[in-house]
Structures are given as structure tokens and as C-alpha cells.
C-alpha atoms as a PDB file:
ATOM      1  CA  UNK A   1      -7.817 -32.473  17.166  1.00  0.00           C
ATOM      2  CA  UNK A   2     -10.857 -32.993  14.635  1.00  0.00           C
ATOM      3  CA  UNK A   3     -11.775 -32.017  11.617  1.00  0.00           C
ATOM      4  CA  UNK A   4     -14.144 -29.873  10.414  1.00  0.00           C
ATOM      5  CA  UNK A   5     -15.474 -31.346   6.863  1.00  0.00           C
ATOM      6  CA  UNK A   6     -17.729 -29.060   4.398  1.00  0.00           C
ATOM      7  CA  UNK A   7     -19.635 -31.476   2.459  1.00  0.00           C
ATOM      8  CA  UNK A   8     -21.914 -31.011  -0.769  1.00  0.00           C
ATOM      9  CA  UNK A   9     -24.956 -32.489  -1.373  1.00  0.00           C
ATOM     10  CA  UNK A  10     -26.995 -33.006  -4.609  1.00  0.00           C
ATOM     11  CA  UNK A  11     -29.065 -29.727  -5.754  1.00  0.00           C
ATOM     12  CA  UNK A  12     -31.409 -31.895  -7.506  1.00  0.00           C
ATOM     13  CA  UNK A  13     -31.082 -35.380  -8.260  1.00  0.00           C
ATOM     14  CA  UNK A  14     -30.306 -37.316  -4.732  1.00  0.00           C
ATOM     15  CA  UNK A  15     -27.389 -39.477  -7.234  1.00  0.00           C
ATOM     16  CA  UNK A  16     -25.501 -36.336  -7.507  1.00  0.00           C
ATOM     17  CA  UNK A  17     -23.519 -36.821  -3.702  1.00  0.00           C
ATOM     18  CA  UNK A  18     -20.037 -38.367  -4.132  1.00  0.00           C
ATOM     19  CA  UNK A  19     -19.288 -41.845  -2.803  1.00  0.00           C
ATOM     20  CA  UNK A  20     -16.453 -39.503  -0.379  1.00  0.00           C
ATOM     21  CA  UNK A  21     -19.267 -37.126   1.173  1.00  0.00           C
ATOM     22  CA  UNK A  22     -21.384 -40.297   1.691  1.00  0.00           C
ATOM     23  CA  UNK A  23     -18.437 -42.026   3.729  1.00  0.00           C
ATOM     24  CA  UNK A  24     -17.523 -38.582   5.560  1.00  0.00           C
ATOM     25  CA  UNK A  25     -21.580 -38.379   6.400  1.00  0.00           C
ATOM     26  CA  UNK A  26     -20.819 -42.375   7.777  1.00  0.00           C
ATOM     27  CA  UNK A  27     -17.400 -41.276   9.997  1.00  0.00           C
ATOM     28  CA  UNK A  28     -18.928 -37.865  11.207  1.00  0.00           C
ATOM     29  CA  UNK A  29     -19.236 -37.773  14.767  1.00  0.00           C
ATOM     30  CA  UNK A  30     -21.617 -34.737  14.443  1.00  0.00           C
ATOM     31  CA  UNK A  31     -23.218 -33.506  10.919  1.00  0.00           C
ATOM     32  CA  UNK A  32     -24.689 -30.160  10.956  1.00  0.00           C
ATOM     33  CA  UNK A  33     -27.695 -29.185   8.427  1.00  0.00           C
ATOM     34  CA  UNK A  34     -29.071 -26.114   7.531  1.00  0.00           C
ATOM     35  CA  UNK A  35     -32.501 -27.810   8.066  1.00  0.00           C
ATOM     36  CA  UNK A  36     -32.665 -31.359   9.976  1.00  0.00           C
ATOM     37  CA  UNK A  37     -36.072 -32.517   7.582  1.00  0.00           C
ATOM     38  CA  UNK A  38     -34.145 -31.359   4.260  1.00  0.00           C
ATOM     39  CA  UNK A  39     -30.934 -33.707   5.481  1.00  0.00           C
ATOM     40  CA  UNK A  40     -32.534 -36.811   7.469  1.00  0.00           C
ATOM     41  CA  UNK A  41     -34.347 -37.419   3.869  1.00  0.00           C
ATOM     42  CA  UNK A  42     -30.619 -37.797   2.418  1.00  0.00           C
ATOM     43  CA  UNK A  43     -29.600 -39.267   5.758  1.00  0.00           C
ATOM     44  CA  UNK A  44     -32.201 -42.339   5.296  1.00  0.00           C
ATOM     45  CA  UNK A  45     -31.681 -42.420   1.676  1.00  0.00           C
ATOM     46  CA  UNK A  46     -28.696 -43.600   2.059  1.00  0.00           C
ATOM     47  CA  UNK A  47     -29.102 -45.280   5.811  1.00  0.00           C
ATOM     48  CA  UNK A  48     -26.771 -42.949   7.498  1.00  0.00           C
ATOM     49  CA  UNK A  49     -27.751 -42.814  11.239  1.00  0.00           C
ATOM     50  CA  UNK A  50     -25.248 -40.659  12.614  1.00  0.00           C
ATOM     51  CA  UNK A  51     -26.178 -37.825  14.950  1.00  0.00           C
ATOM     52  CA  UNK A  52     -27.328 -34.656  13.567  1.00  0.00           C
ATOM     53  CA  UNK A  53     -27.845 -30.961  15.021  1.00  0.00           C
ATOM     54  CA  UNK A  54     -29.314 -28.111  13.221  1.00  0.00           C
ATOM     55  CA  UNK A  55     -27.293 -25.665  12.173  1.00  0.00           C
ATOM     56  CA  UNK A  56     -28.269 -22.272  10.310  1.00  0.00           C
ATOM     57  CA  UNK A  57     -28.474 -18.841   9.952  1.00  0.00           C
ATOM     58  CA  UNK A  58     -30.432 -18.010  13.062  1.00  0.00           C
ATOM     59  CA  UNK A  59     -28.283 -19.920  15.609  1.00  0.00           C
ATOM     60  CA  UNK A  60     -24.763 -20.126  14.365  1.00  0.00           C
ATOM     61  CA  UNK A  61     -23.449 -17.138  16.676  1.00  0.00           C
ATOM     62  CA  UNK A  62     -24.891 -19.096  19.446  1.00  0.00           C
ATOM     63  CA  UNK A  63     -23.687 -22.872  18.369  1.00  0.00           C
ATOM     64  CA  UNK A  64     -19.975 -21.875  16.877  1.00  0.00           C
ATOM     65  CA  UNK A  65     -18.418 -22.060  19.777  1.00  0.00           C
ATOM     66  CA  UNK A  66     -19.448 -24.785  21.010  1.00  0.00           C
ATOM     67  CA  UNK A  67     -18.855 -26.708  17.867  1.00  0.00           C
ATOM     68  CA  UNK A  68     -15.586 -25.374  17.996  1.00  0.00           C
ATOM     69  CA  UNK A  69     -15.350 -27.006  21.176  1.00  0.00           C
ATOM     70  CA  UNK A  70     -16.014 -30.565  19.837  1.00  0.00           C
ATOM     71  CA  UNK A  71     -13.656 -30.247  17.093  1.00  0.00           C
ATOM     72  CA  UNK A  72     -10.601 -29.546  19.880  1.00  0.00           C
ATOM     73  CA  UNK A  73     -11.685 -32.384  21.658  1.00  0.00           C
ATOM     74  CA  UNK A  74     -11.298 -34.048  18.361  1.00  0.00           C
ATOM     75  CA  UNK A  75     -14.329 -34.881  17.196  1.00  0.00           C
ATOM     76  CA  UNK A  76     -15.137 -34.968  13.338  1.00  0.00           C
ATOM     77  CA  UNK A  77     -17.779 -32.529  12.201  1.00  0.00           C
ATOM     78  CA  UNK A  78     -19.524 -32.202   8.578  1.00  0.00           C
ATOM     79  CA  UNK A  79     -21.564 -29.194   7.625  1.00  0.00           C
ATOM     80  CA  UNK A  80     -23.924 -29.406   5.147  1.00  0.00           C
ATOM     81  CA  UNK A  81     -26.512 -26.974   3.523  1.00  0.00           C
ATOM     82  CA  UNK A  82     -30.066 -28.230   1.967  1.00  0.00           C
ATOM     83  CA  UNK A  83     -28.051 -28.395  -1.082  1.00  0.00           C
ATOM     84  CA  UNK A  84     -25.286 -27.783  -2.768  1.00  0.00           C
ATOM     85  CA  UNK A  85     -21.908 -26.470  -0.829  1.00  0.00           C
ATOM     86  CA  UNK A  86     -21.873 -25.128   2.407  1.00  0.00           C
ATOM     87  CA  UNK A  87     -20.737 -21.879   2.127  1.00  0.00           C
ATOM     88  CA  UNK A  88     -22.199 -20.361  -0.983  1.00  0.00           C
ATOM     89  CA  UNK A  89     -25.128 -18.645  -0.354  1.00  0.00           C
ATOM     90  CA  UNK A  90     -25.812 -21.017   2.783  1.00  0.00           C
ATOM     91  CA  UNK A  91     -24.068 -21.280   6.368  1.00  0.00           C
ATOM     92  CA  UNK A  92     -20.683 -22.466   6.538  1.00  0.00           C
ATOM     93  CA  UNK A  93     -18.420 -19.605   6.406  1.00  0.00           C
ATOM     94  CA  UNK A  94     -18.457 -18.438   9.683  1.00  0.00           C
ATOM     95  CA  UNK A  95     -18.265 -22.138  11.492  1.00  0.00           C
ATOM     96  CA  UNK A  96     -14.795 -22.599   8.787  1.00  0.00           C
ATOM     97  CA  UNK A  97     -13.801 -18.899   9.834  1.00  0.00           C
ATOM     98  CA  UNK A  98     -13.558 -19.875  13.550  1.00  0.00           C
ATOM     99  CA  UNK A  99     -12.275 -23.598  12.738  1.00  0.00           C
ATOM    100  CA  UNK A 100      -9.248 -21.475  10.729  1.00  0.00           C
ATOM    101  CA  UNK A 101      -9.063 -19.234  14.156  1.00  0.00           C
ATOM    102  CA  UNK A 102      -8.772 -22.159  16.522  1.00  0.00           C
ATOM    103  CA  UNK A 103      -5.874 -24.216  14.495  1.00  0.00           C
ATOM    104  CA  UNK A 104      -8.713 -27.025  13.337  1.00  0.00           C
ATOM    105  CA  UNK A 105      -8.123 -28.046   9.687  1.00  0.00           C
ATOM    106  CA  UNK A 106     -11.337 -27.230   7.570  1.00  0.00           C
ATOM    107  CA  UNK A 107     -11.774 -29.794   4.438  1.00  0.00           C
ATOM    108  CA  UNK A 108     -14.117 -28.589   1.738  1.00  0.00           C
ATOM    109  CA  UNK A 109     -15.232 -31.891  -0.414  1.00  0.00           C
ATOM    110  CA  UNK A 110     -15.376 -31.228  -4.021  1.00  0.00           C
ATOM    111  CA  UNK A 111     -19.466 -31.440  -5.529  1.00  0.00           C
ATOM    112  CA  UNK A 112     -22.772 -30.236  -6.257  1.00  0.00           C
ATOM    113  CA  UNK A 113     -22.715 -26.353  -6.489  1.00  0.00           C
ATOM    114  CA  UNK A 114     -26.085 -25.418  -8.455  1.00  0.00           C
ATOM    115  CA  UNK A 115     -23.793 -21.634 -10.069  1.00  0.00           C
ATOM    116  CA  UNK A 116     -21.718 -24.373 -12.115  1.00  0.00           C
ATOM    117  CA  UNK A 117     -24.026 -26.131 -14.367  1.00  0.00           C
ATOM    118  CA  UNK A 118     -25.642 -23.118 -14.854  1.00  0.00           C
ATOM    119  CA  UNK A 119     -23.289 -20.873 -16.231  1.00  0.00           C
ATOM    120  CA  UNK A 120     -21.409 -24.022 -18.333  1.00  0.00           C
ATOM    121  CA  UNK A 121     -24.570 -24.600 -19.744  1.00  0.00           C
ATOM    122  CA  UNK A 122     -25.882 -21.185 -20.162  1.00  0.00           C
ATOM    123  CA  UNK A 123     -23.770 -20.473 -23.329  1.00  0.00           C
ATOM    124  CA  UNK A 124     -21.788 -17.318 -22.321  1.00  0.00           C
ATOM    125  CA  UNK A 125     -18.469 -16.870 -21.612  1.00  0.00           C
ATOM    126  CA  UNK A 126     -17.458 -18.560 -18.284  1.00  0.00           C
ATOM    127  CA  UNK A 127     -14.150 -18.603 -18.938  1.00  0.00           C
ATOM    128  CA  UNK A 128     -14.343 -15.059 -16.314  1.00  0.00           C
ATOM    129  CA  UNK A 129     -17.813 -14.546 -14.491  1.00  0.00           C
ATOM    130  CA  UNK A 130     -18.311 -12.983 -11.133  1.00  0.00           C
ATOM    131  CA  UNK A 131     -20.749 -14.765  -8.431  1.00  0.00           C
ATOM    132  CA  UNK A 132     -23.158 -12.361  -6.611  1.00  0.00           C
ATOM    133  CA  UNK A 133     -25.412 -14.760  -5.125  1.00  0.00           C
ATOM    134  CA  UNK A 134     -28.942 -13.182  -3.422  1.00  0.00           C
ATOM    135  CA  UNK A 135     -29.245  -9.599  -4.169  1.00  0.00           C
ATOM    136  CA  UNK A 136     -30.410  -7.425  -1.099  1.00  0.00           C
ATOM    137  CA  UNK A 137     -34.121  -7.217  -1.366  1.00  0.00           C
ATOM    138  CA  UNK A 138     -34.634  -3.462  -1.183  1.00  0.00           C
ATOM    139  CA  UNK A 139     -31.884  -1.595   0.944  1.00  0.00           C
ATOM    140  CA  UNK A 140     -28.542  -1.194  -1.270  1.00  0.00           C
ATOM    141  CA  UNK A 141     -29.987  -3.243  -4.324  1.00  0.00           C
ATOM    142  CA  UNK A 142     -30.073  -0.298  -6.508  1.00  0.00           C
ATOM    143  CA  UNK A 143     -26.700   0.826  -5.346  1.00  0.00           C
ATOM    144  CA  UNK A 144     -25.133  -2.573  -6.137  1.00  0.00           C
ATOM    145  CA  UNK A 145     -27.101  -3.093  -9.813  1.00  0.00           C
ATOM    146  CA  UNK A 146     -25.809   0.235 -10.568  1.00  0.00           C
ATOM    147  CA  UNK A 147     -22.470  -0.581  -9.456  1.00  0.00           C
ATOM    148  CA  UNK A 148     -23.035  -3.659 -11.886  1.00  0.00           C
ATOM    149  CA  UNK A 149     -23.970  -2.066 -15.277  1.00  0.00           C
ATOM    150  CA  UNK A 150     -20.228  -1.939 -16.675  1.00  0.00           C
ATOM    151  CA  UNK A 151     -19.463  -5.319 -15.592  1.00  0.00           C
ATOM    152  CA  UNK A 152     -17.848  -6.568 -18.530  1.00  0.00           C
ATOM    153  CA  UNK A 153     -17.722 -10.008 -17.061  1.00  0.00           C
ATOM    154  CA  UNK A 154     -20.362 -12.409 -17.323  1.00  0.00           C
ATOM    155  CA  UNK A 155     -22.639 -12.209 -13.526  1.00  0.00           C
ATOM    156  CA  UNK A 156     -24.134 -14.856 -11.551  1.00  0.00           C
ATOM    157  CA  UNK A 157     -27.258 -14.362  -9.555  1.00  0.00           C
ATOM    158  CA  UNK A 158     -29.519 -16.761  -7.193  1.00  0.00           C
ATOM    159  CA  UNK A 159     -33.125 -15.512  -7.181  1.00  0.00           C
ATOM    160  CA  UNK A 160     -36.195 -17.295  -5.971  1.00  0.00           C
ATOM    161  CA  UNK A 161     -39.534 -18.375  -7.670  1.00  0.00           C
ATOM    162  CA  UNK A 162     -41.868 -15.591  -6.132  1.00  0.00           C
ATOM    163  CA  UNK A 163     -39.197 -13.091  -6.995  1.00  0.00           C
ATOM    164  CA  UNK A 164     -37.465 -13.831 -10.366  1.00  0.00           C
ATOM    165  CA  UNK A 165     -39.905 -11.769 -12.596  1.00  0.00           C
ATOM    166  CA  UNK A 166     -39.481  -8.568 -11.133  1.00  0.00           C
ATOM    167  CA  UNK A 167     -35.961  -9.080 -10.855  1.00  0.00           C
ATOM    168  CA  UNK A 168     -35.732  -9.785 -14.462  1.00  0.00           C
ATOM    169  CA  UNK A 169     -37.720  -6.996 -15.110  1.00  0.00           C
ATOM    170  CA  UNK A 170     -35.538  -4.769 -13.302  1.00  0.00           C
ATOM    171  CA  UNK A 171     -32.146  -6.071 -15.200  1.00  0.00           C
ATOM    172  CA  UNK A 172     -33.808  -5.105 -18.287  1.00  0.00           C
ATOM    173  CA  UNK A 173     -33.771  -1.525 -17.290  1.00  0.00           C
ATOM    174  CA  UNK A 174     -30.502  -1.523 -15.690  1.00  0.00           C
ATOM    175  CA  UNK A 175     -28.590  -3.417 -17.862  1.00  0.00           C
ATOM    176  CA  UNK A 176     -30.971  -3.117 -21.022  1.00  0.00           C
ATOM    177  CA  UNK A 177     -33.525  -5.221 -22.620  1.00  0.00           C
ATOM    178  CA  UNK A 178     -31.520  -6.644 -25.107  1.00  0.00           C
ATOM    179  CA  UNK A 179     -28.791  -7.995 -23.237  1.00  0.00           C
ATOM    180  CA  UNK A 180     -28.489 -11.772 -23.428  1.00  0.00           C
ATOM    181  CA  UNK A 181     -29.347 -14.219 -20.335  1.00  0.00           C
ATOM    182  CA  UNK A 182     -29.638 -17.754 -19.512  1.00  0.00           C
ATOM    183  CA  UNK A 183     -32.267 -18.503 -16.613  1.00  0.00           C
ATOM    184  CA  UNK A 184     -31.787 -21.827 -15.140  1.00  0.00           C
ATOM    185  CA  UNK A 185     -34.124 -23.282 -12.608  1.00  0.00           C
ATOM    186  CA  UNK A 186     -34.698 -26.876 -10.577  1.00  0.00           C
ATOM    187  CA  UNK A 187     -31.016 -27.751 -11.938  1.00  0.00           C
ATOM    188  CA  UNK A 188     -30.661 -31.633 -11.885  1.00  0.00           C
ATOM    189  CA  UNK A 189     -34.288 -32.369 -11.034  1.00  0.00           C
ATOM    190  CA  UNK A 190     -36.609 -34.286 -12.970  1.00  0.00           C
ATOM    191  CA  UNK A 191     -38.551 -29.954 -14.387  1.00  0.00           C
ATOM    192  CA  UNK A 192     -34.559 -28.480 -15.114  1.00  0.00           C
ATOM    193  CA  UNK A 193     -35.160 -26.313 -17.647  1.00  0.00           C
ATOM    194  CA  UNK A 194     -32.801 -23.021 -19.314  1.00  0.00           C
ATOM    195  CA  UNK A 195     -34.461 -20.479 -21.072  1.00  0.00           C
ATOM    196  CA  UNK A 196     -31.843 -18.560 -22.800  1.00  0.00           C
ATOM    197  CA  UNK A 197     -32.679 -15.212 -25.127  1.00  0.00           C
ATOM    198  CA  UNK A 198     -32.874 -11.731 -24.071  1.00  0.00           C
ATOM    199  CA  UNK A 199     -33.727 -10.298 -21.053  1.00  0.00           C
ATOM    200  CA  UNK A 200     -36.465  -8.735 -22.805  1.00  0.00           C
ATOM    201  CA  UNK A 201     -37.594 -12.708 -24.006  1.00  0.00           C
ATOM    202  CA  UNK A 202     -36.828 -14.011 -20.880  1.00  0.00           C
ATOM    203  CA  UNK A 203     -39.504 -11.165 -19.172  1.00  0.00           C
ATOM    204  CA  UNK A 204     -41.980 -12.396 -21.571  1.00  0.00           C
ATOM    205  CA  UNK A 205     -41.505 -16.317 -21.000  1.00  0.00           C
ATOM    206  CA  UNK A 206     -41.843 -15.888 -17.398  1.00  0.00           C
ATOM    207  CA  UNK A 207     -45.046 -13.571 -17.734  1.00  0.00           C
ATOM    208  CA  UNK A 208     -46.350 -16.103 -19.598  1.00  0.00           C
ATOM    209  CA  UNK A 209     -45.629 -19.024 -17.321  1.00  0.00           C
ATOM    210  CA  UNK A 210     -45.859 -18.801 -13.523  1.00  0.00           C
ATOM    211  CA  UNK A 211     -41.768 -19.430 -12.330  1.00  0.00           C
ATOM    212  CA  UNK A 212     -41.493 -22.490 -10.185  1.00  0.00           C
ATOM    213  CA  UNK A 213     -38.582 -23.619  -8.377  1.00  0.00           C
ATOM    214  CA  UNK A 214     -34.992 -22.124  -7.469  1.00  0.00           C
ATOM    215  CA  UNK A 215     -33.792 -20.022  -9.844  1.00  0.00           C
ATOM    216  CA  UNK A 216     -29.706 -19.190 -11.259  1.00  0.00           C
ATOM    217  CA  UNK A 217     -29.556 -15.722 -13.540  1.00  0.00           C
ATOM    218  CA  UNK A 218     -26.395 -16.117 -15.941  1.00  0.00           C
ATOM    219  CA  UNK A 219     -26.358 -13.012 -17.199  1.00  0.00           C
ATOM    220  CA  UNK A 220     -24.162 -11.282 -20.531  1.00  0.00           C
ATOM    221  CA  UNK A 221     -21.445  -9.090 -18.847  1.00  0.00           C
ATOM    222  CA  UNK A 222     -21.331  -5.141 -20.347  1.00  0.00           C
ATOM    223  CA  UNK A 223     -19.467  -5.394 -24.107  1.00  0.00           C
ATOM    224  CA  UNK A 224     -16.499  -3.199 -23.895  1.00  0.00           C
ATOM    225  CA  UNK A 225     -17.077  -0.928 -25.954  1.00  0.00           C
ATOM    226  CA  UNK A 226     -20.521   0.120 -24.095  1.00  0.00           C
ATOM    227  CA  UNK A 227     -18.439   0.210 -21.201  1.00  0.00           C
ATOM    228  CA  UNK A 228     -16.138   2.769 -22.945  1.00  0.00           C
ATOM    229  CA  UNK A 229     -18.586   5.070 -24.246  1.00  0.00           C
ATOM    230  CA  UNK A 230     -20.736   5.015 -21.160  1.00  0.00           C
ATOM    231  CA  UNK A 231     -17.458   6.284 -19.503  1.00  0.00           C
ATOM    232  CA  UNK A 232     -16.449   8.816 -21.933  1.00  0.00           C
END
């Protein structure tokens, strides 16, 4: 029986990978990528050659079981995502669901994760945080903010360039304009930059300059006693 490998790859800076993805990449008898371009530029980077099938969110219920398939017949198979770890906010899950199903053993390499350096260097606590990833777009996204506000834990969002603004804008009246934030974009690439300040500062930063790149939101979790009032 194979194995079915979940490998990292750098967010940013290509350096990033570990020298243990790099040889799973080399052993794989199949690598799956979110996008084939995105990848094969890693792949050649570091002259791996091995063969390569595409592998995302609008063909995984077709392709899982027949990648399931390979990995009884005990073939080796590495997923990887256009960067950072399969998985989190990019397909993986339900390929390691089935694998879990079927008896294969799944292997999830430690690495690049963009969430981490974020919230480490973002200057709140992140000693407890919660991870919510993409927010819906419209339907349920007020639901889920308001379900948010007394979150006394520090939160975790992913947003994207064209989008970040308004979501900021929309924090500040959920969670109010003076509650503290670290935006993070293009983590380990050559623009990385954290603007940290109010959400209210944070508004006026990005009104000011156009956003550019991906985005992580660390954002101040509810103070207790906020929380407690708000309740009583």
C-alpha cells in the first residue's frame, strides 16, 4: 500500500521548502497541485521531473477515487497547494479524508503555513487564537461576524487584495474601530509588510494605498470584560 504525503511549499520565498518535501517531491510517483503552472515553476526550480496531475477544487469529487486507487496499488502520492499546506484554506482534506477511509496512511510534512508568521509576528496574544480562514462572501458572513464579536480569543482571517478594505471596514463596525489588528500581506516575499494599529488606522492606511498581494487579518480577540457587559 502507498502513501499519501501532504507536502508544504514556500508562501513566498521559493528557500522556504524543506530539504524532506524536496526529496518526497523526488520519490513521488504522482504529485498533485492545486495549479500545474504555480508547481512546475517549483518543480524546475529545483529539477524535479516527476509526473504531475492537477488537482483542485473543481475536480477532486471526480479524481479522489481514482487517486485512491493508486495509493492501494501502492503508489506514493504528494499533494500540494500553490503554497503553503495542503489543507488549510486549499484542497487536501477531502483526498486525506478518503486516504483515512481506505486504510492508506496520510503523512502531513511539517512547513510553510502563511497563518503562522503572521500571528507570531503580529504582536497579540497567540498563545490561544482561532483560524477562520476565507469568510463567505455575502451569504452567512454577517451571521458568522456576529457570531464573532465576543470572541475573546485572538482571530485569524485570509482575505484577498481586491477585498481586504471593505472587509476591514466592516470589522470596524462589528468589532469596533478601535480594536487592535495586525494586517500582514506577501509574507516571505521580497514587498512583506505588517501594518499593525487599529482597525480604524489600518482602514485609513489601506485607503491611502491600493492593497496588493495576499492578505492574513490577525485580529485583537473581545477583552473580557466587554464580553461580560455585552452579555449582561
Amino acid at each position: 500500500m502507498g502513501i499519501l504525503y501532504l507536502v508544504p511549499t514556500p508562501v513566498g520565498n521559493l528557500e522556504d521548502i524543506t530539504g524532506r518535501a524536496l526529496r518526497i517531491l523526488r520519490e513521488a510517483d504522482l504529485i498533485l497541485a492545486e495549479d500545474t503552472r504555480t508547481t512546475g515553476v517549483l518543480l524546475r526550480h529545483y529539477e524535479i521531473k516527476n509526473a504531475m496531475m492537477a488537482y483542485h477544487k473543481f475536480n477532486e469529487h471526480q479524481a479522489v477515487a481514482g487517486i485512491i486507487g493508486r495509493l492501494l496499488a501502492g503508489e506514493t502520492v504528494a499533494v500540494v497547494s500553490d503554497a503553503g499546506t495542503p489543507g488549510i484554506s486549499d484542497p487536501g482534506f477531502l483526498v486525506a479524508r478518503e486516504a483515512v477511509k481506505a486504510g492508506v496512511e496520510v503523512v502531513c510534512l511539517p512547513g510553510p503555513t502563511a497563518f503562522v508568521p503572521a500571528l507570531v509576528a503580529s504582536g497579540l496574544p497567540c498563545d490561544r487564537f482561532c483560524f477562520e480562514g476565507f469568510l463567505p462572501v455575502k451569504k452567512g458572513r454577517a451571521t458568522r461576524l456576529a457570531q464573532l464579536a465576543g470572541e475573546t480569543r485572538t482571530m485569524v482571517f485570509y482575505e484577498s487584495p481586491h477585498r481586504v478594505l471593505k472587509t476591514l471596514a466592516q470589522f470596524a463596525e462589528v468589532f469596533g474601530a478601535e480594536r487592535q489588528v495586525a494586517v500582514c500581506r506577501e509574507i516571505s516575499k521580497i514587498h512583506e509588510e505588517c501594518v499593525r494599529g487599529t482597525l480604524e488606522e489600518a482602514v485609513a492606511h489601506f485607503t491611502e494605498t491600493e492593497p496588493r498581494g495576499e492578505f492574513v487579518i490577525v485580529l485583537a480577540g473581545c477583552e473580557e470584560n466587554k464580553k461580560k457587559s455585552a452579555n449582561e
